[in-house]
Protein backbone atom coordinates (compact mmCIF):
# COMPACT_ATOMS: atom_id res chain seq x y z
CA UNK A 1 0.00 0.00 0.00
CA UNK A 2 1.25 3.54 -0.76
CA UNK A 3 0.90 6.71 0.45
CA UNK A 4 -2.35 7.36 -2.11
CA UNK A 5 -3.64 4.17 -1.23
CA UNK A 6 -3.63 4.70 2.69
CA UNK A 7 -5.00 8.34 2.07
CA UNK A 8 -7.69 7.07 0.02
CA UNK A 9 -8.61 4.21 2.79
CA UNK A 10 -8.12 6.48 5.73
CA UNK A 11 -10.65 8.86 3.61
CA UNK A 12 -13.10 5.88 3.25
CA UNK A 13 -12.80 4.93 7.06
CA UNK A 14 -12.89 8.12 8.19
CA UNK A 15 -15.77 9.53 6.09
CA UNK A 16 -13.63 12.57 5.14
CA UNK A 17 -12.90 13.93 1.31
CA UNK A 18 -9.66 12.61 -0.04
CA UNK A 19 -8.06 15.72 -0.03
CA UNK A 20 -8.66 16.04 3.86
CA UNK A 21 -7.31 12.43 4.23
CA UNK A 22 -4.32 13.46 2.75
CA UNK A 23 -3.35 16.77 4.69
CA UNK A 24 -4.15 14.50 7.82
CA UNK A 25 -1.19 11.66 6.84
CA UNK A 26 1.12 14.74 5.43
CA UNK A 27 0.46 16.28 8.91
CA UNK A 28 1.03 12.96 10.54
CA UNK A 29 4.30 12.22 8.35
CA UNK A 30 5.93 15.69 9.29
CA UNK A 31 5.02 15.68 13.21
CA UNK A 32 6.61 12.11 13.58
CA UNK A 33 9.34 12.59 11.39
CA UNK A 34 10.16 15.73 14.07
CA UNK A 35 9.45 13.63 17.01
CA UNK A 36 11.80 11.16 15.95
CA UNK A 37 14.79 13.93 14.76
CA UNK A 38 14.13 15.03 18.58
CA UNK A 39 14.46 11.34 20.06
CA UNK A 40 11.14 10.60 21.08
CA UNK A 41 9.20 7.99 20.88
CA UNK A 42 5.47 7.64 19.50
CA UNK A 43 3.44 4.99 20.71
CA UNK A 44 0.25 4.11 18.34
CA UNK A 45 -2.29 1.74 20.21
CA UNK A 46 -3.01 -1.12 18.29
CA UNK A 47 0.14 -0.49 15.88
CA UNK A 48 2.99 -0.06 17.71
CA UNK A 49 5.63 2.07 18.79
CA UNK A 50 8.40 4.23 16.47
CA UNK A 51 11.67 4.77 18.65
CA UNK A 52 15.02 5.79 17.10
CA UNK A 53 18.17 3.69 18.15
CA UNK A 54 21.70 5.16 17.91
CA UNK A 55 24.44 2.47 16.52
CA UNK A 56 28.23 3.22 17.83
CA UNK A 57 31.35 3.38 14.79
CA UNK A 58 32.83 0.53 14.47
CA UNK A 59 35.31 -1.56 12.13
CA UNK A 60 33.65 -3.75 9.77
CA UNK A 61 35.50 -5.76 6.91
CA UNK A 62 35.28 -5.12 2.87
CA UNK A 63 33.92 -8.73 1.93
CA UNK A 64 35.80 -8.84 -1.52
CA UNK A 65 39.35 -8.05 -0.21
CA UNK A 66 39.05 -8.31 3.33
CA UNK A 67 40.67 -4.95 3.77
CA UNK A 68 39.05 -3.45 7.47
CA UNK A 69 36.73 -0.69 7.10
CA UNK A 70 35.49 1.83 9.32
CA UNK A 71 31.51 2.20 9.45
CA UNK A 72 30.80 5.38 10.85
CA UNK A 73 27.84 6.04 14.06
CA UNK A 74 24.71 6.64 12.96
CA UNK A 75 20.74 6.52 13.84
CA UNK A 76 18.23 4.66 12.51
CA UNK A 77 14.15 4.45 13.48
CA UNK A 78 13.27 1.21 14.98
CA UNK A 79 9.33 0.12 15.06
CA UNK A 80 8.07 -2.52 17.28
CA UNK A 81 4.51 -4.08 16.49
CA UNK A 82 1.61 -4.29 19.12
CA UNK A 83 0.64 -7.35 20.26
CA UNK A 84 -2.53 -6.99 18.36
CA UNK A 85 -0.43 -6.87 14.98
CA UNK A 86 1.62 -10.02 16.57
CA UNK A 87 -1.31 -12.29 16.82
């Protein structure tokens, strides 16, 4: 499902126009994507929860030659499903 497809289901669910539907997930998109740049978490009931994890440098090796490589820190957004999604 894309982004189009999930506005025009939210829109059907909802009972809203699809143009309403889609400033709704566009708002949703932007506030999250700032919650997460500001390490917080959101928790969706029934979903699950969005947290961001932070991953220390560290020396890795190039596959083809073997050669060691150094993989630089970095962040990445980590979901967890609820239970509900689980079963």
């Amino acid at each position: 499902m894309n982004k189009s497809q999930l506005a025009e289901a939210v829109a059907r669910e909802a009972r809203l126009s699809k143009i309403d539907a889609v400033k709704a997930l566009n708002a949703f998109v932007k506030v999250a994507v700032e919650a997460l740049r500001g390490d917080e978490k959101i928790l969706l009931t029934g979903l699950g929860t969005f947290s961001t994890v932070r991953y220390p440098e560290r020396m890795g090796r190039n596959p083809r030659t073997g050669a060691p490589v150094r993989i630089p820190a970095r962040r990445a957004v980590r979901f967890r499903p609820s239970r509900t999604i689980e079963d």
